[in-house]
N, C-alpha and C. Protein backbone atom coordinates (compact mmCIF):
# COMPACT_ATOMS: atom_id res chain seq x y z
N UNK A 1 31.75 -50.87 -2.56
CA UNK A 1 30.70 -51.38 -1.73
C UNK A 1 31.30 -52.39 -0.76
N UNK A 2 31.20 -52.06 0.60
CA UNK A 2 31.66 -52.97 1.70
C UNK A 2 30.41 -53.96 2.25
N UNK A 3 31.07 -55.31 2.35
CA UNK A 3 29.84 -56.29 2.87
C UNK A 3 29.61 -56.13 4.09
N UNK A 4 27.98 -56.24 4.27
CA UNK A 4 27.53 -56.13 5.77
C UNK A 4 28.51 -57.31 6.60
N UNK A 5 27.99 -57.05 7.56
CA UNK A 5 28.36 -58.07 8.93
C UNK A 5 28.03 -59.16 8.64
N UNK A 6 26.78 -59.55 8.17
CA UNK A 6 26.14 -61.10 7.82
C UNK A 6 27.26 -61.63 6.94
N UNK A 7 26.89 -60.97 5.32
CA UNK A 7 27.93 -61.15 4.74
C UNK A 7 29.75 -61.88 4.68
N UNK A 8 30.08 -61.22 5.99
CA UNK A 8 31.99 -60.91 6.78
C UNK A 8 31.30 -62.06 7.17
N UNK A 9 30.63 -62.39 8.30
CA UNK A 9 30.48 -63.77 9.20
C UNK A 9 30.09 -65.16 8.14
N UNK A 10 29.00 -65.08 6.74
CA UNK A 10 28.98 -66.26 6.22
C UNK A 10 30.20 -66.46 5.04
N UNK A 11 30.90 -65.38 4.79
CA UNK A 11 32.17 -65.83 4.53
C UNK A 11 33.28 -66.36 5.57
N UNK A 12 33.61 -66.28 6.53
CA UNK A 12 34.61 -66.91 7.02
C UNK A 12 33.52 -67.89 7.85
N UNK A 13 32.45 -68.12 8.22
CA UNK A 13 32.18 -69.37 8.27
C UNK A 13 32.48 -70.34 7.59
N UNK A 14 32.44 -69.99 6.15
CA UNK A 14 32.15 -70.93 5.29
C UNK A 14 33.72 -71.77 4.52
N UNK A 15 34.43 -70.18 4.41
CA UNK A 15 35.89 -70.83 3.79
C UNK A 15 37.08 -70.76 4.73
N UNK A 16 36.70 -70.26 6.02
CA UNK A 16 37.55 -70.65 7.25
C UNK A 16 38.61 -69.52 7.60
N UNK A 17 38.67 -68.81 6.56
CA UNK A 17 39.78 -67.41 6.71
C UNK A 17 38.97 -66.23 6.44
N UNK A 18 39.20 -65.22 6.51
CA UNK A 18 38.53 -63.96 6.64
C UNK A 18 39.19 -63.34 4.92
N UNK A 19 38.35 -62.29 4.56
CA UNK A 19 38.36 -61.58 3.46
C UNK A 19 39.90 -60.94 3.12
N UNK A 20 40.27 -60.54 3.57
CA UNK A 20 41.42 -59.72 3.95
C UNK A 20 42.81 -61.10 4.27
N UNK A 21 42.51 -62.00 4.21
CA UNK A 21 43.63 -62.91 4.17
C UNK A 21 43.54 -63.27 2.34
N UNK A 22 42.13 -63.51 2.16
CA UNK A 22 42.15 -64.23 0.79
C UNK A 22 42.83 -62.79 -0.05
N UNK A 23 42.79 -61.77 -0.22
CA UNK A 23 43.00 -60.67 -0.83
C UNK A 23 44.37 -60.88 -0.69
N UNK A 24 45.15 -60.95 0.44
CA UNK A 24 46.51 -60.97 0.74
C UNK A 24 47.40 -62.40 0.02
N UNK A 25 46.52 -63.45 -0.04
CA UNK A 25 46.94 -64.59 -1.12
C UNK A 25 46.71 -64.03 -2.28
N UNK A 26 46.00 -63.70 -3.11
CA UNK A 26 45.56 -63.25 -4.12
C UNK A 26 47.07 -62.14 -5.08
N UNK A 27 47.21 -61.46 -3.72
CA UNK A 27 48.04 -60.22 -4.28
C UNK A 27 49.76 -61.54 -4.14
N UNK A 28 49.61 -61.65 -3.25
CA UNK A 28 51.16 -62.63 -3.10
C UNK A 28 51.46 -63.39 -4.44
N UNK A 29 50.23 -64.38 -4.99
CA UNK A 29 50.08 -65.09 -5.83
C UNK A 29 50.95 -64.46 -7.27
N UNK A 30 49.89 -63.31 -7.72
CA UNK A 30 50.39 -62.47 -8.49
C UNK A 30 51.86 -61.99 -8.85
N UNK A 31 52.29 -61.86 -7.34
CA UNK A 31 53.66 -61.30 -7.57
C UNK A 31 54.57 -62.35 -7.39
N UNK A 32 54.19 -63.61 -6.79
CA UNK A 32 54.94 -64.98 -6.82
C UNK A 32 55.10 -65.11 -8.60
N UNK A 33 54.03 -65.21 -9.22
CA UNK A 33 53.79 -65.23 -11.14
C UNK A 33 54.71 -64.18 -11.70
N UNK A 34 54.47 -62.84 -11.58
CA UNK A 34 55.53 -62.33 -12.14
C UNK A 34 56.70 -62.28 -11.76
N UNK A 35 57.35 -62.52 -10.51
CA UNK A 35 58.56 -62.77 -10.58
C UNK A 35 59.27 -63.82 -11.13
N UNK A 36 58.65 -65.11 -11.20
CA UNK A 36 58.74 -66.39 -11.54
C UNK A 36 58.96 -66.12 -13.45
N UNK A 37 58.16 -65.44 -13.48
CA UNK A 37 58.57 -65.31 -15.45
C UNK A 37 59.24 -64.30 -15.32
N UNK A 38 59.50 -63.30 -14.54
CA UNK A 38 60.49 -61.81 -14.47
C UNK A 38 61.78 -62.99 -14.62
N UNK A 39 62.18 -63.95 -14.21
CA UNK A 39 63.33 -64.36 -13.97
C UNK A 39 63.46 -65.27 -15.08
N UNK A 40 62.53 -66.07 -15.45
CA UNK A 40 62.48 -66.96 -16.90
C UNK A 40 62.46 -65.68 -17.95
N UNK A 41 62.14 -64.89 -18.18
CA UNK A 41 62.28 -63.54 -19.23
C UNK A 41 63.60 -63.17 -19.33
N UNK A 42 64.30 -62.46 -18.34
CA UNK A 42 65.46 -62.23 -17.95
C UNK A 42 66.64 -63.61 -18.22
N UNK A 43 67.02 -64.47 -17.86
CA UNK A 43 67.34 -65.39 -18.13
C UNK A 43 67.57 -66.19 -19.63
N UNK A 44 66.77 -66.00 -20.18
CA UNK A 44 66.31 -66.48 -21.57
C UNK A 44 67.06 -65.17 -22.45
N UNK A 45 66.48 -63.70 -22.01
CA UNK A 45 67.59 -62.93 -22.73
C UNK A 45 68.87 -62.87 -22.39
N UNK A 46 69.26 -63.48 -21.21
CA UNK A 46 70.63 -63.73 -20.40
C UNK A 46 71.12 -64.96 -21.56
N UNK A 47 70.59 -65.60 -21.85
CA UNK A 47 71.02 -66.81 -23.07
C UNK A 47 71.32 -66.19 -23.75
N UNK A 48 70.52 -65.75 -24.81
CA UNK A 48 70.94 -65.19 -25.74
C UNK A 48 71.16 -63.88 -26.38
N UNK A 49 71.91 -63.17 -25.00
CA UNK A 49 72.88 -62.37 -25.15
C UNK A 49 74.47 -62.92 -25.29
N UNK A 50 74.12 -64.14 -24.48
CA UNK A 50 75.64 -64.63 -24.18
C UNK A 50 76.16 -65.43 -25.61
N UNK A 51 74.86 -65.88 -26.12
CA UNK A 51 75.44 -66.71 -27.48
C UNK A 51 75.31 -65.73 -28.68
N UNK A 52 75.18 -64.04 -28.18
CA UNK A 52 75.34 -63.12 -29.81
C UNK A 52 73.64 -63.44 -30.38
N UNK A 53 72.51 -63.94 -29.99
CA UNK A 53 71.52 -63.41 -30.95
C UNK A 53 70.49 -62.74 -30.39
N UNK A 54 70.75 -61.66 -29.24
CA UNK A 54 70.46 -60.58 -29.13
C UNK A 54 71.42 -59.81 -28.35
N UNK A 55 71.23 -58.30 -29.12
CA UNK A 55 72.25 -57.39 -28.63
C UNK A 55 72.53 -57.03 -27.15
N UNK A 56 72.81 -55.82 -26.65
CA UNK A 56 73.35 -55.70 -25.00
C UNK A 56 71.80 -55.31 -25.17
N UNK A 57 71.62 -53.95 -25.79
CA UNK A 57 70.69 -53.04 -25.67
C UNK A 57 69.36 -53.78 -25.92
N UNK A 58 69.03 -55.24 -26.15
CA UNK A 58 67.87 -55.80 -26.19
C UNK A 58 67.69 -56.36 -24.80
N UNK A 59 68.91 -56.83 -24.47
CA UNK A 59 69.07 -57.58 -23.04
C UNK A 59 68.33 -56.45 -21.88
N UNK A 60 69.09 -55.26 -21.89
CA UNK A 60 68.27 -54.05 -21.32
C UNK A 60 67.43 -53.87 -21.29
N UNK A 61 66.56 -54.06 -22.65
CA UNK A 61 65.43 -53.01 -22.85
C UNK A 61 64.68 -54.81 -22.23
N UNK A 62 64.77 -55.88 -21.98
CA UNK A 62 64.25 -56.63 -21.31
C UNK A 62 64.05 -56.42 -19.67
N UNK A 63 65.31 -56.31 -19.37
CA UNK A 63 65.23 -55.79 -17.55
C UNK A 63 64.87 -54.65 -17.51
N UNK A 64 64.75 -53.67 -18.58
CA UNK A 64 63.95 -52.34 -18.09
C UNK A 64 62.58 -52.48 -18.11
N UNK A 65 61.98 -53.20 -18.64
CA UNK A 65 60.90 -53.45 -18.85
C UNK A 65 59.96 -54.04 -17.86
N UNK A 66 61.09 -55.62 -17.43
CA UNK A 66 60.32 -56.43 -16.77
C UNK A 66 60.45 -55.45 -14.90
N UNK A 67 61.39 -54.48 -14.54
CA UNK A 67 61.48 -53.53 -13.71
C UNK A 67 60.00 -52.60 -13.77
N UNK A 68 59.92 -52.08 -14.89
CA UNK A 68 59.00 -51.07 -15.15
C UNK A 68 57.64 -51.94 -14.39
N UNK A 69 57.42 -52.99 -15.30
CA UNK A 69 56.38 -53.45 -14.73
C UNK A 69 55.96 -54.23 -13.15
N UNK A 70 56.93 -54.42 -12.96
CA UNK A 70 57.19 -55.07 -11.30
C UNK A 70 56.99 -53.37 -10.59
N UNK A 71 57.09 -52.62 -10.62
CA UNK A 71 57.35 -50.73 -10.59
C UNK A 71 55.67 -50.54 -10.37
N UNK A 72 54.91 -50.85 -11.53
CA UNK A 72 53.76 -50.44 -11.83
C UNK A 72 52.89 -51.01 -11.10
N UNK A 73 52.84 -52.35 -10.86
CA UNK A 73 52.45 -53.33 -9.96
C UNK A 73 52.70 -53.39 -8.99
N UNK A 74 53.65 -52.68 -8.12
CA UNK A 74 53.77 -52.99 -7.37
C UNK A 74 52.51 -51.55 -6.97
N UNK A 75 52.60 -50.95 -7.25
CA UNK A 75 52.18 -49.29 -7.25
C UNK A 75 50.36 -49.55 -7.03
N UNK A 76 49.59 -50.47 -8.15
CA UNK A 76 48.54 -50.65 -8.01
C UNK A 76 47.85 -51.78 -7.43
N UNK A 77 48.46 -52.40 -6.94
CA UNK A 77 48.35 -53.62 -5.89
C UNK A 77 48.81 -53.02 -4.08
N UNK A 78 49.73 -52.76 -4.20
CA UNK A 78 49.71 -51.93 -2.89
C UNK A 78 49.51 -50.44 -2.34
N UNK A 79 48.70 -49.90 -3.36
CA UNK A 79 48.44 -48.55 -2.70
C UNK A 79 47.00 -48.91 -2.02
C-alpha cells in the first residue's frame, strides 16, 4: 500500500526528509550493525584460533557464515 500525496507532503513536512531517504538510513544502519559485529565475530575467532582454542575449520565455518549472511542480506534489502 503506497501513501497518498497528503500523506508524502505531511511526512516530509513534518520530519524534514522525504520517505525514501529515511528507508535509505534505515537499510545503511543495518548493514553499518552487521558489519560492525561481522568484524567483532571474525576477530574474536581470529583470537582464538591463534591461541589453539578453536580449530582452522571453526575459524571458517565463522567467515562462512558471517559471508552467507551479509550474501542473504544483502539479497533482501536490496532487491
Amino acid at each position: 500500500m503506497s501513501p497518498s500525496a497528503d500523506q508524502l507532503t505531511a511526512f516530509q513536512s513534518n520530519s524534514g526528509f522525504t520517505p525514501s531517504a529515511c528507508a535509505t538510513l534505515a537499510v545503511g544502519s543495518v548493514f553499518a550493525v552487521l558489519l560492525l559485529w561481522g568484524v567483532w565475530a571474525m576477530r574474536t575467532a581470529y583470537v582464538g584460533w591463534t591461541e589453539h582454542r578453536i580449530s582452522q575449520r571453526q575459524l571458517l565455518g565463522v567467515t562462512v557464515r558471517f559471508a552467507a549472511m551479509y550474501v542473504v542480506l544483502t539479497f533482501f534489502l536490496l532487491s
